[in-house]
Each structure stands twice: as C-alpha cells, then as structure tokens.
N, C-alpha and C. Protein backbone atom coordinates (compact mmCIF):
# COMPACT_ATOMS: atom_id res chain seq x y z
N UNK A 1 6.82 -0.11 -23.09
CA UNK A 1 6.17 0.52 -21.96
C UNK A 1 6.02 2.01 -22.22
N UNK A 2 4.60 2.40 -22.01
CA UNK A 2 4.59 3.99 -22.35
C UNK A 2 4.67 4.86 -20.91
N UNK A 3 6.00 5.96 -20.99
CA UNK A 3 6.20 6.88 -20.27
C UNK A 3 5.47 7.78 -19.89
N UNK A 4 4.56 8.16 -20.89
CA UNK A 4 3.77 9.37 -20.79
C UNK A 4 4.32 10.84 -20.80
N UNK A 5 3.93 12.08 -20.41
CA UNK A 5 4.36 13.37 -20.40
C UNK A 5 4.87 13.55 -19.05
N UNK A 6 6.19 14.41 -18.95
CA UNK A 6 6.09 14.85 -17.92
C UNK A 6 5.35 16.16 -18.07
N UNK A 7 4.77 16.65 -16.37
CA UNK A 7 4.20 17.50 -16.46
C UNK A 7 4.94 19.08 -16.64
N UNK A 8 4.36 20.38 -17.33
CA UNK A 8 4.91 21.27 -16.88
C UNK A 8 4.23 22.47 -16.47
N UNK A 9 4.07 23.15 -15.30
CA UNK A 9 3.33 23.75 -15.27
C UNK A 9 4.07 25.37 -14.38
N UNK A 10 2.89 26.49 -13.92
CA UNK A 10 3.21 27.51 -13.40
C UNK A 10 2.59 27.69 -12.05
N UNK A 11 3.93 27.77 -11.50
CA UNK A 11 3.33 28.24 -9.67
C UNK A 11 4.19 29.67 -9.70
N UNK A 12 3.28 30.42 -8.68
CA UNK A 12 3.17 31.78 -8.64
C UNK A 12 3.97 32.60 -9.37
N UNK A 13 3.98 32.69 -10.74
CA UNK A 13 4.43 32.87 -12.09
C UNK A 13 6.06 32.22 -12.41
N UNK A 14 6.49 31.20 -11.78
CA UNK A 14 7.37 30.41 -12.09
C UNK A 14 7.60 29.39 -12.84
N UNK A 15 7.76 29.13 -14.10
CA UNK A 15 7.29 27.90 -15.04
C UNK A 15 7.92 26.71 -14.01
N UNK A 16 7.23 25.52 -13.99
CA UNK A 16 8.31 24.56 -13.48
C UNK A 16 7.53 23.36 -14.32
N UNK A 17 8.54 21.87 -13.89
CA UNK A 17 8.41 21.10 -14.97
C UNK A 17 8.48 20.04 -14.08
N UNK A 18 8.40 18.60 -13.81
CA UNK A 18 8.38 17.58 -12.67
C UNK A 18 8.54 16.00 -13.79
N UNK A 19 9.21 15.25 -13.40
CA UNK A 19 9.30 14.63 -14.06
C UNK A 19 8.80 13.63 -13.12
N UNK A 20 8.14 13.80 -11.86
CA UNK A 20 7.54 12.70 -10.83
C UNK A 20 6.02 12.44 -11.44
N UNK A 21 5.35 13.90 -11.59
CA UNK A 21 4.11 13.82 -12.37
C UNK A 21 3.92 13.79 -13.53
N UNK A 22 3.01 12.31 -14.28
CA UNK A 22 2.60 12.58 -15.78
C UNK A 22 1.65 12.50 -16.70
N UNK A 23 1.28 12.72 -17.43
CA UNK A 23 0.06 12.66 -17.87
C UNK A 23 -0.19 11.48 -18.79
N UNK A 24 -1.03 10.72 -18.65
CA UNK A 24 -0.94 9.70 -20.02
C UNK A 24 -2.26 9.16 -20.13
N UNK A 25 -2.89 9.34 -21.29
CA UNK A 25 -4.08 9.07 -21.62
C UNK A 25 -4.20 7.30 -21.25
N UNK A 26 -3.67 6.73 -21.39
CA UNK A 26 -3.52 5.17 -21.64
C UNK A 26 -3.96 4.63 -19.52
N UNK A 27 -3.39 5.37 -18.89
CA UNK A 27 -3.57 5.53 -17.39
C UNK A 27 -4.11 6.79 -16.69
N UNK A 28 -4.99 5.96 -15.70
CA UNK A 28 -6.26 6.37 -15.38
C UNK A 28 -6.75 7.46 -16.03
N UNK A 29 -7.58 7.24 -17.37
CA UNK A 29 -8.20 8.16 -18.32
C UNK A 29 -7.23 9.10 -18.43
N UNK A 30 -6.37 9.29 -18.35
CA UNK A 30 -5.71 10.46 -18.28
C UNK A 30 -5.28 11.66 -17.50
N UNK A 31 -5.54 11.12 -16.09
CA UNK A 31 -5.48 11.65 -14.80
C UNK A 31 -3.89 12.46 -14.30
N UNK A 32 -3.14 12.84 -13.67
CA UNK A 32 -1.82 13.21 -13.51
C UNK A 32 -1.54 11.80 -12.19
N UNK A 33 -1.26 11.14 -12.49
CA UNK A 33 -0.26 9.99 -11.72
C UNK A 33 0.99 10.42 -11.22
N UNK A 34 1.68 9.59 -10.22
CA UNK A 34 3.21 9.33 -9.88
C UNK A 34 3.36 8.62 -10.94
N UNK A 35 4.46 9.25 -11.55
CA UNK A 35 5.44 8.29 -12.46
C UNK A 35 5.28 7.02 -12.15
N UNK A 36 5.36 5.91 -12.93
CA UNK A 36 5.24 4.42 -12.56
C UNK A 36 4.61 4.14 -11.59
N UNK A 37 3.21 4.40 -11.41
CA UNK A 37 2.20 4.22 -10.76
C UNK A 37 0.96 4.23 -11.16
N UNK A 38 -0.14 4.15 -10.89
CA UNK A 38 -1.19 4.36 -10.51
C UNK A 38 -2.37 5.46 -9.86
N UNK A 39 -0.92 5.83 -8.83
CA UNK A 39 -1.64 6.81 -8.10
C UNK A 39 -1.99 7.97 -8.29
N UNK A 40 -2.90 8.70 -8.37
CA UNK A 40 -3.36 9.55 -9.06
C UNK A 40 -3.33 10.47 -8.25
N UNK A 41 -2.84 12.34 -8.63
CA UNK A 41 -2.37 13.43 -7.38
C UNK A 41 -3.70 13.54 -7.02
N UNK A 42 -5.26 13.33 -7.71
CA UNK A 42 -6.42 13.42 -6.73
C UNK A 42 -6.56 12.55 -5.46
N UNK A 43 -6.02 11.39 -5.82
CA UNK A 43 -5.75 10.69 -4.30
C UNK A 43 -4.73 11.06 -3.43
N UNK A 44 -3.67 11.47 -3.76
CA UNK A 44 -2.56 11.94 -2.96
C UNK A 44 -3.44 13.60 -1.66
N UNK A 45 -3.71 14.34 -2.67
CA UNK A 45 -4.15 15.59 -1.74
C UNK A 45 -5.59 15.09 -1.02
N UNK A 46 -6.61 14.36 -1.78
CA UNK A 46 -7.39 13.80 -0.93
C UNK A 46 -7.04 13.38 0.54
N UNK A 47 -6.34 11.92 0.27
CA UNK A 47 -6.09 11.80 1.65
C UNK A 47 -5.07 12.85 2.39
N UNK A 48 -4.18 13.74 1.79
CA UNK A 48 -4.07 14.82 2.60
C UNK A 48 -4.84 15.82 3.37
N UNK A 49 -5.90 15.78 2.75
CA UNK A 49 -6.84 16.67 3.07
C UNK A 49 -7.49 15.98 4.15
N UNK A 50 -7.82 14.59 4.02
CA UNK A 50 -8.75 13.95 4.98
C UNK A 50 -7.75 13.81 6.46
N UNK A 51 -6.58 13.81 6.30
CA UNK A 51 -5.47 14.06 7.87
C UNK A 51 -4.44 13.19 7.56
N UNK A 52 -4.55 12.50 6.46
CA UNK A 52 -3.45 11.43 6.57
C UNK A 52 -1.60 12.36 6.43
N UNK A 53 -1.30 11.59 7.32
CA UNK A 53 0.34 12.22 7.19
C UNK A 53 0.99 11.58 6.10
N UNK A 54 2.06 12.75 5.92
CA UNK A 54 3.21 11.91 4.68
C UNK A 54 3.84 10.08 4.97
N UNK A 55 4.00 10.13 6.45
CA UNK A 55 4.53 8.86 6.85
C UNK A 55 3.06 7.79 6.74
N UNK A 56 2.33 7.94 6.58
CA UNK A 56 1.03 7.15 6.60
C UNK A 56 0.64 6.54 5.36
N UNK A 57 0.46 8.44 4.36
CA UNK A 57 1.00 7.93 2.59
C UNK A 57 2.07 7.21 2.31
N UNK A 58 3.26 6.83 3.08
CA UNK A 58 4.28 6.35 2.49
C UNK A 58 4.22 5.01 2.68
N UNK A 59 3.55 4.51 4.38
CA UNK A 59 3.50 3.32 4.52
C UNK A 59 2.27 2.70 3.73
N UNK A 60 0.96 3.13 3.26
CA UNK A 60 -0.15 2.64 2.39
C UNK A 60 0.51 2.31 0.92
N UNK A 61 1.21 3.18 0.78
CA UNK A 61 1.71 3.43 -0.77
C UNK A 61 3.05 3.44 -0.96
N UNK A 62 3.93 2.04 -0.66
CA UNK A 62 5.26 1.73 -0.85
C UNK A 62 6.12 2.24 -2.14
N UNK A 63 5.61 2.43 -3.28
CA UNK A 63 5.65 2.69 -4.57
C UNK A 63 6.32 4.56 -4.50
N UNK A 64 5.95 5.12 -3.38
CA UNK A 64 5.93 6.26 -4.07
C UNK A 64 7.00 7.17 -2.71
N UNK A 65 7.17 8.28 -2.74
CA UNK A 65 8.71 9.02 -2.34
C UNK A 65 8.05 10.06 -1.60
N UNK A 66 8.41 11.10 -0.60
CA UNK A 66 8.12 12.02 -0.07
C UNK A 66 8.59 13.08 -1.60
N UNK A 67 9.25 12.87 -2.10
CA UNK A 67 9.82 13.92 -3.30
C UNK A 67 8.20 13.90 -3.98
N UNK A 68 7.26 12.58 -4.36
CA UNK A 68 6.58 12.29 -4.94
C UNK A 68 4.97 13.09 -4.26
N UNK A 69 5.40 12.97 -2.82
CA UNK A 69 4.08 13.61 -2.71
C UNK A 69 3.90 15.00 -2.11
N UNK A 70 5.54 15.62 -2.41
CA UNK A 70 5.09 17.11 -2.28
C UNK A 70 5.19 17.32 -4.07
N UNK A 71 5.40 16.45 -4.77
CA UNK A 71 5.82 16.94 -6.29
C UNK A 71 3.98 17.39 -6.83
N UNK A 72 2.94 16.26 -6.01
CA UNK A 72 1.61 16.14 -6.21
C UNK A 72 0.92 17.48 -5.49
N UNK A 73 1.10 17.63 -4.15
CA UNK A 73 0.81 18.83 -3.59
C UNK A 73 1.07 20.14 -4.38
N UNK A 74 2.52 20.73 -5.21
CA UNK A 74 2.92 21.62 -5.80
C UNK A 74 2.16 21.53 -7.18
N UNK A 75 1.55 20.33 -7.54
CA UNK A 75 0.79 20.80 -8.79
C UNK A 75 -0.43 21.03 -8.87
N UNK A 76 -1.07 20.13 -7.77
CA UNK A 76 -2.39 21.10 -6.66
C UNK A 76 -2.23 22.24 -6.89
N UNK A 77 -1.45 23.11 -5.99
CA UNK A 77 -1.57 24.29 -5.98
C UNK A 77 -1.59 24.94 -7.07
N UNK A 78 -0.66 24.95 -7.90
CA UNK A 78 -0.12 24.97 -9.74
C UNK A 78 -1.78 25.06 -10.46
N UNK A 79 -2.41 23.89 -10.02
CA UNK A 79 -3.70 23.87 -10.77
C UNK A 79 -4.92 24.92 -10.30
N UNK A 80 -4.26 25.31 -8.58
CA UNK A 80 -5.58 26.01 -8.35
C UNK A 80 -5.59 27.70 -8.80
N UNK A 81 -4.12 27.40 -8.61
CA UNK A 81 -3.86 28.90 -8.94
C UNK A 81 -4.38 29.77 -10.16
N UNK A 82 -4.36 28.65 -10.80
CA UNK A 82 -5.10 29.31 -12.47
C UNK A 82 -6.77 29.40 -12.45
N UNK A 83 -7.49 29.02 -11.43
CA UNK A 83 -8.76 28.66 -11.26
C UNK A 83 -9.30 30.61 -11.30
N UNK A 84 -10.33 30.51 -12.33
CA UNK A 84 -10.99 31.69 -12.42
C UNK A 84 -12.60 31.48 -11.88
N UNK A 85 -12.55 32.41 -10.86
CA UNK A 85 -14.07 32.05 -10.53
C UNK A 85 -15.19 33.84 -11.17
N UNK A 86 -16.34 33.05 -11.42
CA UNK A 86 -17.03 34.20 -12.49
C UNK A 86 -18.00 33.84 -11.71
N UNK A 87 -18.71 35.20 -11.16
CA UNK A 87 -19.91 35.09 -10.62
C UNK A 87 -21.12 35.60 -10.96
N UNK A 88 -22.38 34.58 -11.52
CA UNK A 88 -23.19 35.22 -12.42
C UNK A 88 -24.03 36.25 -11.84
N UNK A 89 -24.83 37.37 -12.55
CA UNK A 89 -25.52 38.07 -12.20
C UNK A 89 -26.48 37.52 -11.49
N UNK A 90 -27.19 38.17 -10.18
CA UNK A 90 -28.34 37.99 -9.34
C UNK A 90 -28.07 36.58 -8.65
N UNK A 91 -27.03 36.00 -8.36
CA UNK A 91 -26.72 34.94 -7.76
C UNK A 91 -25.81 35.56 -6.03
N UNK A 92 -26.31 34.93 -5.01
CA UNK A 92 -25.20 35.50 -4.09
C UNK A 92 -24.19 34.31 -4.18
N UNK A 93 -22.84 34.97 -3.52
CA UNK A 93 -21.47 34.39 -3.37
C UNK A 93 -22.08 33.36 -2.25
N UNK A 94 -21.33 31.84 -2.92
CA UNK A 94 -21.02 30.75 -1.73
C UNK A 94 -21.36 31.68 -0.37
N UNK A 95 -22.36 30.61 0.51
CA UNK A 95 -22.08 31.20 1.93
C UNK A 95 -23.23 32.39 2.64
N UNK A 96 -23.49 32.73 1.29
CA UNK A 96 -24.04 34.14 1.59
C UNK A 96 -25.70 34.04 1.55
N UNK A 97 -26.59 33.86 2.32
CA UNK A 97 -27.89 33.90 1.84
C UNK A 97 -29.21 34.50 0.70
C-alpha cells in the first residue's frame, strides 16, 4: 500500500509539516488528500466555503477527524499565502471598470 508524502509547508513564516495531508501521484492525480482517503483538501474548503459545518463534514465523511479538517483548512491558507498576484500593464484591477 502506498503512503505517499506527508505534506510540508509555510504558514505565516512558520515551516510546518502534517502528516494528515499527502501528496501522492497514484491518488487523485496527485491532489493533497486526507491520509487514507480520497478526499481531497479542494473538497474539504469547498464545502466549507459553500456553509457546510465541521459536524456536517464529519457526518457526510465518516473517514475523516476534525484534526483532519482544520489540518486541510491550514494548508489552504499555507497555499494562499504564497499566491503572487502580477498585474499586467493597461489592464484595470478585478472589480474596477
């Protein structure tokens, strides 16, 4: 059975490392999953985003831990944080007419 990577990454210049999230080419293309799962952290913050509560994720998704879906939330953030936005010349900013 392949384990895959755990993940390791940086929130607000703190290295951290999770052994809930992992990476493995072999599952879903290579997406960041819950450990021994399926579930992929784009579905986890999705339906966060759409209103679902932790107790709602927990009852849809027996498989997986409240440890598991703030471990997904913290690498959300982890991922956005590094996000560089470049704005090309003669273009206005999102929003702006």
């Amino acid at each position: 059975m392949r384990t895959g990577l755990a993940v390791r990454y940086h929130l607000n210049g703190t290295q951290m490392t999770t052994e809930r999230i992992v990476i493995d080419p072999a599952i879903m293309l290579g997406k960041p999953v819950i450990r021994g799962t399926r579930i992929t952290v784009e579905l986890i913050l999705r339906k966060l985003a759409e209103g679902s509560s932790e107790n709602h994720l927990l009852e849809d998704y027996p498989h997986i831990t409240r440890g598991d879906i703030r471990a997904a939330v913290a690498y959300g953030a982890a991922s956005v944080a590094h996000e560089e936005v470049v704005l090309l010349p003669g273009e206005p900013p999102a929003g702006k007419p």
